[in-house]
Protein backbone atom coordinates (compact mmCIF):
# COMPACT_ATOMS: atom_id res chain seq x y z
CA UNK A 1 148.97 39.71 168.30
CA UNK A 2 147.34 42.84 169.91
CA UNK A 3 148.90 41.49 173.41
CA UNK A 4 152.11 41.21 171.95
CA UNK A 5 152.38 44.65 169.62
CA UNK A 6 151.19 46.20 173.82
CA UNK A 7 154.17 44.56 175.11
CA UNK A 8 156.64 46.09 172.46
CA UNK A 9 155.15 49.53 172.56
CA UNK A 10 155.15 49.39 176.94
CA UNK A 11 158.49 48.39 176.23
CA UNK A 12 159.39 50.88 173.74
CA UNK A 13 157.99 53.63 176.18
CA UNK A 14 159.62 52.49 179.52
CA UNK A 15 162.94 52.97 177.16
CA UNK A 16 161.88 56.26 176.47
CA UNK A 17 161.27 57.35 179.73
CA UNK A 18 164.57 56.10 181.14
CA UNK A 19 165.86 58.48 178.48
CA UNK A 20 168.59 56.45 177.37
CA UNK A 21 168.49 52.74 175.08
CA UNK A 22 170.58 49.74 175.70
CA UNK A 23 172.98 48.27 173.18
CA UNK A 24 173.95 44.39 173.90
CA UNK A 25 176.48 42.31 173.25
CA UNK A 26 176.58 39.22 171.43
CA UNK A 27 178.03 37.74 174.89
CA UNK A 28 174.72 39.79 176.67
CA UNK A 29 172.16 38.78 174.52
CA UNK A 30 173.55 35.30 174.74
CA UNK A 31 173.28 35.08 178.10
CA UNK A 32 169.44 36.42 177.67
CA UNK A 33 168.68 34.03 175.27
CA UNK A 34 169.54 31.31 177.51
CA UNK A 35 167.38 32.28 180.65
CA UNK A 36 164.76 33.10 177.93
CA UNK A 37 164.23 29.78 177.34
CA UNK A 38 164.30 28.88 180.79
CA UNK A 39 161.87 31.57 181.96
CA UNK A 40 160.19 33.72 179.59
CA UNK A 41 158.12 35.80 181.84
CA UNK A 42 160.54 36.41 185.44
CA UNK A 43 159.17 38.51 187.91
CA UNK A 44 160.93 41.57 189.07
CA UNK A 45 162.39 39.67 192.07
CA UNK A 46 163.62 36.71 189.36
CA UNK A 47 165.16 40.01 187.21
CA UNK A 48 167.10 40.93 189.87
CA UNK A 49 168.32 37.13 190.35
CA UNK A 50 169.37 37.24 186.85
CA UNK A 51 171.61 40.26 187.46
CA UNK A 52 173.45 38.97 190.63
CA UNK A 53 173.79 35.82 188.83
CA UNK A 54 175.10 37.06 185.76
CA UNK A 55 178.02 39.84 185.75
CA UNK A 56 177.98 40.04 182.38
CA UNK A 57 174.10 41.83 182.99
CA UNK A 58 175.49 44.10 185.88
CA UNK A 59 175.35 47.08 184.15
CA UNK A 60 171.99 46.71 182.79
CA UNK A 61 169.07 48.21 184.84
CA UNK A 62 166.19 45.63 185.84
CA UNK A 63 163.83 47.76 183.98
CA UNK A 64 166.10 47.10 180.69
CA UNK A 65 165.77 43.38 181.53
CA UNK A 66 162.13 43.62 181.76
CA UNK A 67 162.01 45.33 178.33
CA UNK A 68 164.47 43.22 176.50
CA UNK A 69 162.23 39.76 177.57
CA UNK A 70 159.01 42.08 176.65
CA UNK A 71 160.39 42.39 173.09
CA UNK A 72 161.31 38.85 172.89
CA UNK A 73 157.91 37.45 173.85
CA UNK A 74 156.55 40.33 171.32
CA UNK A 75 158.91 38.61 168.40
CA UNK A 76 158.18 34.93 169.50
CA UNK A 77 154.70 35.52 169.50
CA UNK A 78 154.90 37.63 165.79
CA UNK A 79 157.28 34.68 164.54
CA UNK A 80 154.57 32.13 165.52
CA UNK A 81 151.45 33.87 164.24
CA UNK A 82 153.74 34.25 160.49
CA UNK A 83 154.40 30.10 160.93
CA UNK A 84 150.39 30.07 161.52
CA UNK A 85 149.38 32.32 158.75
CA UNK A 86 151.87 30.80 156.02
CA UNK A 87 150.55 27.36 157.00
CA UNK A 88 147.26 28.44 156.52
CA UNK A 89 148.07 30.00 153.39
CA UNK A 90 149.82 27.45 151.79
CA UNK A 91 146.87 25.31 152.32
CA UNK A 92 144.40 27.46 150.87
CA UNK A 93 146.70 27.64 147.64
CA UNK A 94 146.47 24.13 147.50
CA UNK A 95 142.17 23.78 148.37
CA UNK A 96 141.81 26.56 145.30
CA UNK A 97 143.85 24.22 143.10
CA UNK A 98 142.16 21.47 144.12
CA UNK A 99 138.33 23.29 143.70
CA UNK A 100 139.61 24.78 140.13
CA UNK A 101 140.59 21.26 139.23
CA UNK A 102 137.02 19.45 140.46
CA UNK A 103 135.33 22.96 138.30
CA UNK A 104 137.14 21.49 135.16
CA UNK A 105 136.05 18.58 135.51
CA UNK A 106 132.86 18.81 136.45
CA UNK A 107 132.64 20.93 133.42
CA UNK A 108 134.23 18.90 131.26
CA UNK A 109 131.19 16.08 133.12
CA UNK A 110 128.76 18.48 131.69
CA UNK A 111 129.68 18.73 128.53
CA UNK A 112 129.90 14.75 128.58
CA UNK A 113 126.30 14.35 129.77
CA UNK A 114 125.12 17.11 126.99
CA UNK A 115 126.40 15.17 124.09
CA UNK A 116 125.40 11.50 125.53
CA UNK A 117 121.23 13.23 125.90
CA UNK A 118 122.11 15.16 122.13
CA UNK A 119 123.46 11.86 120.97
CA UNK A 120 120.60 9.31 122.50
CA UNK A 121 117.81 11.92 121.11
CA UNK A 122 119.44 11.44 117.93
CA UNK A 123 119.28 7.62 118.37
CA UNK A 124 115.38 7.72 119.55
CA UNK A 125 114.42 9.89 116.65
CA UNK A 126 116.03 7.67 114.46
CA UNK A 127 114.14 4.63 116.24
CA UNK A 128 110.92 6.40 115.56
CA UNK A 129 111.40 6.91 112.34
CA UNK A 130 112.35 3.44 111.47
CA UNK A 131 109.64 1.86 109.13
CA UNK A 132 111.10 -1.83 109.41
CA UNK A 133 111.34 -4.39 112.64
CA UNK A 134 114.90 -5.21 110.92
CA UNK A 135 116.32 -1.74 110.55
CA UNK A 136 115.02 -1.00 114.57
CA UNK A 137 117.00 -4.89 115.53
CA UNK A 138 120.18 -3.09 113.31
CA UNK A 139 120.03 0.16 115.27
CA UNK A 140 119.62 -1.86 118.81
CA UNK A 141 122.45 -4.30 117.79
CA UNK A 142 124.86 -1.66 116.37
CA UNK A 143 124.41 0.26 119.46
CA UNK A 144 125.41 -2.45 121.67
CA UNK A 145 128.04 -3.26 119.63
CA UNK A 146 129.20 0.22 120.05
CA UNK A 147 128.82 0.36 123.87
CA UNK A 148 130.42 -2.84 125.02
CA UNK A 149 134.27 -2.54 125.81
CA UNK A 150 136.31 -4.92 123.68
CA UNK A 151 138.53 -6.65 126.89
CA UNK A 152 141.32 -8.64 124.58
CA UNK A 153 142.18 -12.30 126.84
CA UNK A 154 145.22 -11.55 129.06
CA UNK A 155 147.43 -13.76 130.98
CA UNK A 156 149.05 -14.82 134.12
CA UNK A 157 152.89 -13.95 133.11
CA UNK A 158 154.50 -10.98 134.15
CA UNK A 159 153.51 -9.19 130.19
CA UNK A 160 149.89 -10.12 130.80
CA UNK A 161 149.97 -8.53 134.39
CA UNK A 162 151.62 -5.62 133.34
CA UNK A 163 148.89 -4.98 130.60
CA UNK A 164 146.18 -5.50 133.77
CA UNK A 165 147.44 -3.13 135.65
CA UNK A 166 148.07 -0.55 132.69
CA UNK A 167 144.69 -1.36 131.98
CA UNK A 168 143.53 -0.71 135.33
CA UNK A 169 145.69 2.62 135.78
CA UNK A 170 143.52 4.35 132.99
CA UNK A 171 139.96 3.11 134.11
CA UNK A 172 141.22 4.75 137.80
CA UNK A 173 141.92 8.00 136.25
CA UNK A 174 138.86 8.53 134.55
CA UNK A 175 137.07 7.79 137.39
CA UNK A 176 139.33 10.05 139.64
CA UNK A 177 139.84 12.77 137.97
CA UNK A 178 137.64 12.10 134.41
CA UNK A 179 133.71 11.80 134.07
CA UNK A 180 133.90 7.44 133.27
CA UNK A 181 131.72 8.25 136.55
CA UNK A 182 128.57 10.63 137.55
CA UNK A 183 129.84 11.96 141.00
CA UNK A 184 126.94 13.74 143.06
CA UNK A 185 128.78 15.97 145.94
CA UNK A 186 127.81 14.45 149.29
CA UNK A 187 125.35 16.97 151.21
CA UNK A 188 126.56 19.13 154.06
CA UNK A 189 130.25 18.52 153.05
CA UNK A 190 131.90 21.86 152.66
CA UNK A 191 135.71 22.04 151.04
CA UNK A 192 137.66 24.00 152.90
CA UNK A 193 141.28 24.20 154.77
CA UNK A 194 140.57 22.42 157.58
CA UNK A 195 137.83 19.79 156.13
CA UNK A 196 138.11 16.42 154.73
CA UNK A 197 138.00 17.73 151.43
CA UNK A 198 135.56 17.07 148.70
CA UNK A 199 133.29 13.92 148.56
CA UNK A 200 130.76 12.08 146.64
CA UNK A 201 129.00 9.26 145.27
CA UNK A 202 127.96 7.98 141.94
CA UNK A 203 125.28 7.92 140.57
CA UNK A 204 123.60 5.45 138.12
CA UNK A 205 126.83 3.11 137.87
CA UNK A 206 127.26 -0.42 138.58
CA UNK A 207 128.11 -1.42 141.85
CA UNK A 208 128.70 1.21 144.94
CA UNK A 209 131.12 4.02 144.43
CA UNK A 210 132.67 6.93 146.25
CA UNK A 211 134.71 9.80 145.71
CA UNK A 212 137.07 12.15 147.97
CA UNK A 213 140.16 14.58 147.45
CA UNK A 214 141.67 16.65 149.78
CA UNK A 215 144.65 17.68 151.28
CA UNK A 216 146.81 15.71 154.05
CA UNK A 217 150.26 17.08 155.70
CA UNK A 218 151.96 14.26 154.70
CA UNK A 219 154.41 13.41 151.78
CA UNK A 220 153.23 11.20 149.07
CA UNK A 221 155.45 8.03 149.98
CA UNK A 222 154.41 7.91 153.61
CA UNK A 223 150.87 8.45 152.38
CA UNK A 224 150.84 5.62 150.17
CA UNK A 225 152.27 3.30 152.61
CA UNK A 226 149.18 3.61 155.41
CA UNK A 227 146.98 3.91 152.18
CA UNK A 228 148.27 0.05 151.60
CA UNK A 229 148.10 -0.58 155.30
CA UNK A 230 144.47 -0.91 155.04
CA UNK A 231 143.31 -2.88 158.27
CA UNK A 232 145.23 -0.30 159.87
CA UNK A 233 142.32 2.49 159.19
CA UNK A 234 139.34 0.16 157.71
CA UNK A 235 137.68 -1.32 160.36
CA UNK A 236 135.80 -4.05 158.23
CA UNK A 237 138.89 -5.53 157.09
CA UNK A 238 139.34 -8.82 158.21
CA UNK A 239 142.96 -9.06 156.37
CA UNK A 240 144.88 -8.67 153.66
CA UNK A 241 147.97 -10.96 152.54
CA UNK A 242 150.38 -10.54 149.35
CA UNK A 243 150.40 -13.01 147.59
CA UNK A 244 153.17 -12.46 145.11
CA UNK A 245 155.10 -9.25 143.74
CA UNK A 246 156.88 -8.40 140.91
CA UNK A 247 158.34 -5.34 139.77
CA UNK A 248 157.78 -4.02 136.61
CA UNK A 249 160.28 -1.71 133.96
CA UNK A 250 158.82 1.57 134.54
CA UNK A 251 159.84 1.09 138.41
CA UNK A 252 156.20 0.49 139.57
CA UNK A 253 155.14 -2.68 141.64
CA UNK A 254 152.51 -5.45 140.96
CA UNK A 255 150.71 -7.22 143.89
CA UNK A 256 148.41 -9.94 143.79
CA UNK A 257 146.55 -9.42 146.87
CA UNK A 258 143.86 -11.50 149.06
CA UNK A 259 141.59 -9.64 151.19
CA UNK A 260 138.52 -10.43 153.21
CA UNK A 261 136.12 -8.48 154.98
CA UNK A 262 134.06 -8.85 157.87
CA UNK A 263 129.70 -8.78 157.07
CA UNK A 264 127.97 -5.73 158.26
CA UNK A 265 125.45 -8.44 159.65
CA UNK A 266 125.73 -12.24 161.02
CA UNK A 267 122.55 -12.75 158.58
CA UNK A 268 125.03 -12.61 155.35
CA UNK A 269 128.20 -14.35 154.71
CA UNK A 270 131.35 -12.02 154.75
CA UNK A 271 133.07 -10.66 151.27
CA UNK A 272 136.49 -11.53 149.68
CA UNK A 273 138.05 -10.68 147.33
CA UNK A 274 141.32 -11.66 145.15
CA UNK A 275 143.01 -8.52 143.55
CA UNK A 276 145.72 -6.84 141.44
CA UNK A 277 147.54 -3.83 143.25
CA UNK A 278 149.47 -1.25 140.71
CA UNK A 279 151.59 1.20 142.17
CA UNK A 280 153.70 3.48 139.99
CA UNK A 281 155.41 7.29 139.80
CA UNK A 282 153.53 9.42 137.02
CA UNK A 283 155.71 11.93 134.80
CA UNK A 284 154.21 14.73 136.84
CA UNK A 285 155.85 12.90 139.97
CA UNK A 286 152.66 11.73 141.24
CA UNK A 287 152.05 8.84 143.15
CA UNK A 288 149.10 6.53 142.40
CA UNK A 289 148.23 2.84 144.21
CA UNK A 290 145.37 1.59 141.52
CA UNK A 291 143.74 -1.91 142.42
CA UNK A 292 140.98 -3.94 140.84
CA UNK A 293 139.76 -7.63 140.92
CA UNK A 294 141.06 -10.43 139.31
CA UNK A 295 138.16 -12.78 137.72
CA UNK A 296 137.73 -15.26 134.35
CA UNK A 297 137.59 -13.10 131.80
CA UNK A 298 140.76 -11.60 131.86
CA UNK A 299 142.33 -14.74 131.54
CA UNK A 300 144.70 -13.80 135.27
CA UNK A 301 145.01 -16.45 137.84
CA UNK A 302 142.74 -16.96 140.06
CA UNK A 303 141.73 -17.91 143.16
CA UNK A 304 138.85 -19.57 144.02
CA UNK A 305 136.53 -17.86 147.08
CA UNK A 306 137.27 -19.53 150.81
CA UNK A 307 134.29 -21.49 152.69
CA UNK A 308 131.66 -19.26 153.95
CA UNK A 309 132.58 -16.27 152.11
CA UNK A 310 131.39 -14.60 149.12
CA UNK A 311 133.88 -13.94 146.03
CA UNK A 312 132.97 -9.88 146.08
CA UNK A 313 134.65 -7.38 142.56
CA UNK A 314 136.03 -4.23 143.21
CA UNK A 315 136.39 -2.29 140.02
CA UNK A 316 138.98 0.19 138.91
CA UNK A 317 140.18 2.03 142.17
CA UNK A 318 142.65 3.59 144.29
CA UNK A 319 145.04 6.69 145.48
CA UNK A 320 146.02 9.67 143.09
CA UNK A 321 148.86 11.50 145.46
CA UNK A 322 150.71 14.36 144.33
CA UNK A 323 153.02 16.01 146.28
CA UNK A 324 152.02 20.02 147.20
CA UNK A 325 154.16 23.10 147.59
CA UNK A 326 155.11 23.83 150.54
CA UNK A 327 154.52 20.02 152.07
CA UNK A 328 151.83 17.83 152.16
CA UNK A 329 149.95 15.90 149.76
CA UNK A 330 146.33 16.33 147.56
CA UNK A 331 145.17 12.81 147.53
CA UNK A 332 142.59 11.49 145.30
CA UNK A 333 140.57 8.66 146.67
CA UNK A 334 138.02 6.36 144.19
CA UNK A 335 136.41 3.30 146.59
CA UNK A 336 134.15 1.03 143.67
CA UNK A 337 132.73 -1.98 144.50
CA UNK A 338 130.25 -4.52 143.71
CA UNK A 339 129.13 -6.53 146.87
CA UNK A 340 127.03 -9.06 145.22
CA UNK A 341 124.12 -7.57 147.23
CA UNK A 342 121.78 -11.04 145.57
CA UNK A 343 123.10 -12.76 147.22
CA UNK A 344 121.45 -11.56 150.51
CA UNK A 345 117.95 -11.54 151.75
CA UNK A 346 115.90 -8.58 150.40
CA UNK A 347 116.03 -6.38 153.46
CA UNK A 348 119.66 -6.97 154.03
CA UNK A 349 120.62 -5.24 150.54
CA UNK A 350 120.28 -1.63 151.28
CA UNK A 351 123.50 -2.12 153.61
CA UNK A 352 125.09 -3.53 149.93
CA UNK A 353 123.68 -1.18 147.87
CA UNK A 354 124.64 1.97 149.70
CA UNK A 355 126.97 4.12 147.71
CA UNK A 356 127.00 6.95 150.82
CA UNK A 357 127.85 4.36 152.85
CA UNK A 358 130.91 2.88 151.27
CA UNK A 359 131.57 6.81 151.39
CA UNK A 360 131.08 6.60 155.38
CA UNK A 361 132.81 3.38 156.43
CA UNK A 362 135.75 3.27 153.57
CA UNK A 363 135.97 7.11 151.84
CA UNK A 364 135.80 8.85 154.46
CA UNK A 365 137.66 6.79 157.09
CA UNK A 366 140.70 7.13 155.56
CA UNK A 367 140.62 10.67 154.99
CA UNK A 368 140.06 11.07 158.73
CA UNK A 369 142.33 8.57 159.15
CA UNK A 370 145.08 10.17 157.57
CA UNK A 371 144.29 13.61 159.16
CA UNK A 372 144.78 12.37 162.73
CA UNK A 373 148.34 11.49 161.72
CA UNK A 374 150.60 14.70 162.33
């Protein structure tokens, strides 16, 4: 910028001393334009060129020429560091949403945590103060009772599907943008414009889970397509084939999906897995791609695990796109699985049981993933 504002004000001053400005015509500046584009820095002896080449520039002094291409390389340079800054701009409009958002909820996580330790200290006072082994067995049983989700039997027709996937479209949203999970940021990841975004892991949940959002500089569509791509970006997918698809009345899509992955070791049999894929428009215009296993007690079909692999769950996840001023997308990203790490030997299960690496190998892979795509 300082290199260019020098070039306007030489330019400005080599007018001055001439004692006299130029005023072009359209046909002039046309004709500029054009070898502007073909040479935007000439020499003096290519300025001179220019002049016998052109009649239409005869009666303009080389000096003029050298000031008018000055200018232009002073406004091309301004007009490209305005593109740059409004870029950059937009983008931290969209990161400050984004951080206000993860404040309310990690707020609204807070408050969630301080009534489940007021409410248990309630419930262990109470215990204590119990007098009878029957009233304690009450308490104990009513809590239970209290805690376990009520799943009513659901079916293979297009209904029963439909209430899956509904089903499945609320547990991802609590866990994407809710507190149905304890998320623990990653360390040394720092949100900014030019970052991944925001990651982290659970903590103290079944399974292995991982969080991300962020920004990307695509549109929502095109996002959600690669997102469904996945052994296009996730290396330990071994494949993925639709099985059927159905649309549904809201306009959203069903998928009953087979995937396998590869083992992180030839000591453990590889993971598959036999899932429902959701994808459907919010009110807000949001995109979201929700998935989640398919097993018994839903009462879904099924599909019994292939030879040599184990039958693996992945809970409630998926993509939370929504489109952003300007361009671009803020993506939400919830990875939860359980990888049946038993069914390994004992020093094998850390590699199952990892939540920061499911963040590594699937979280954050796609983020980067996505980012390499211009």
């Amino acid at each position: 910028m300082m290199a260019a504002t020098s070039a306007c004000k030489e330019g400005t001053k080599i007018a001055m001393d001439n004692g006299k400005y130029v005023r072009y015509t359209p046909e002039q500046v046309e004709a500029l334009e054009r070898l502007y584009h073909e040479c935007p820095k000439p020499s003096s002896m290519r300025r001179q060129q220019l002049i016998r080449e052109c009649p239409i520039l005869s009666n303009i002094e080389p000096k003029q020429i050298k000031v008018w291409f000055q200018n232009r390389r002073c406004r091309e340079k301004q007009r490209k560091e305005a593109s740059r800054l409004q870029a950059v701009n937009r983008k931290l409009t969209a990161m400050n949403k984004l951080l206000m958002e993860e404040n309310d909820r990690l707020q609204k996580q807070v408050s969630h945590l301080v009534y489940e330790n007021s409410y248990f200290r309630q419930q262990t006072q109470n215990t204590t103060l119990a007098t009878t082994d029957t009233s304690c067995d009450s308490a104990v049983t009513s809590g239970q009772h209290h805690l376990t989700p009520q799943h009513p039997p659901k079916d293979a027709s297009p209904a029963g599907l439909l209430s899956i996937a509904e089903e499945t479209l609320t547990e991802f949203l609590s866990k994407a943008t809710g507190t149905a999970v304890e998320w623990v940021q990653m360390p040394g990841m720092k949100p900014g414009p030019d970052s991944i975004g925001i990651v982290a892991i659970s903590h103290g949940c079944t399974g292995v889970a991982a969080r991300a959002c962020g920004l990307v500089g695509l549109d929502p569509t095109r996002v959600a397509e690669i997102l469904k791509d996945r052994p296009s970006w996730y290396r330990d997918c071994r494949a993925v084939d639709v099985i059927n698809m159905l649309s549904t009345a809201n306009g959203g899509t069903i998928e009953l999906l087979y995937m396998q992955l590869y083992a992180p070791t030839t000591l453990a049999p590889a993971r598959d897995f036999w899932l429902l894929r959701y994808t459907s428009v919010m009110e807000d215009g949001s995109l979201v791609v929700c998935e989640r296993s398919l097993n018994n007690t839903q009462n879904g079909p099924s599909m019994p695990p292939a030879v040599n692999f184990v039958r693996a769950e992945l809970l409630p996840s998926g993509y939370l796109i929504r489109p952003c001023e300007g361009g671009g997308s803020i993506i939400h990203i919830v990875d939860h699985m359980d990888l049946e790490p038993w069914s390994v030997p004992e020093v094998l299960r850390p590699l199952y049981e990892s939540s920061t690496l499911l963040a590594q190998k699937t979280t954050m892979a796609v983020r980067l993933f996505l980012a390499s795509i211009l």
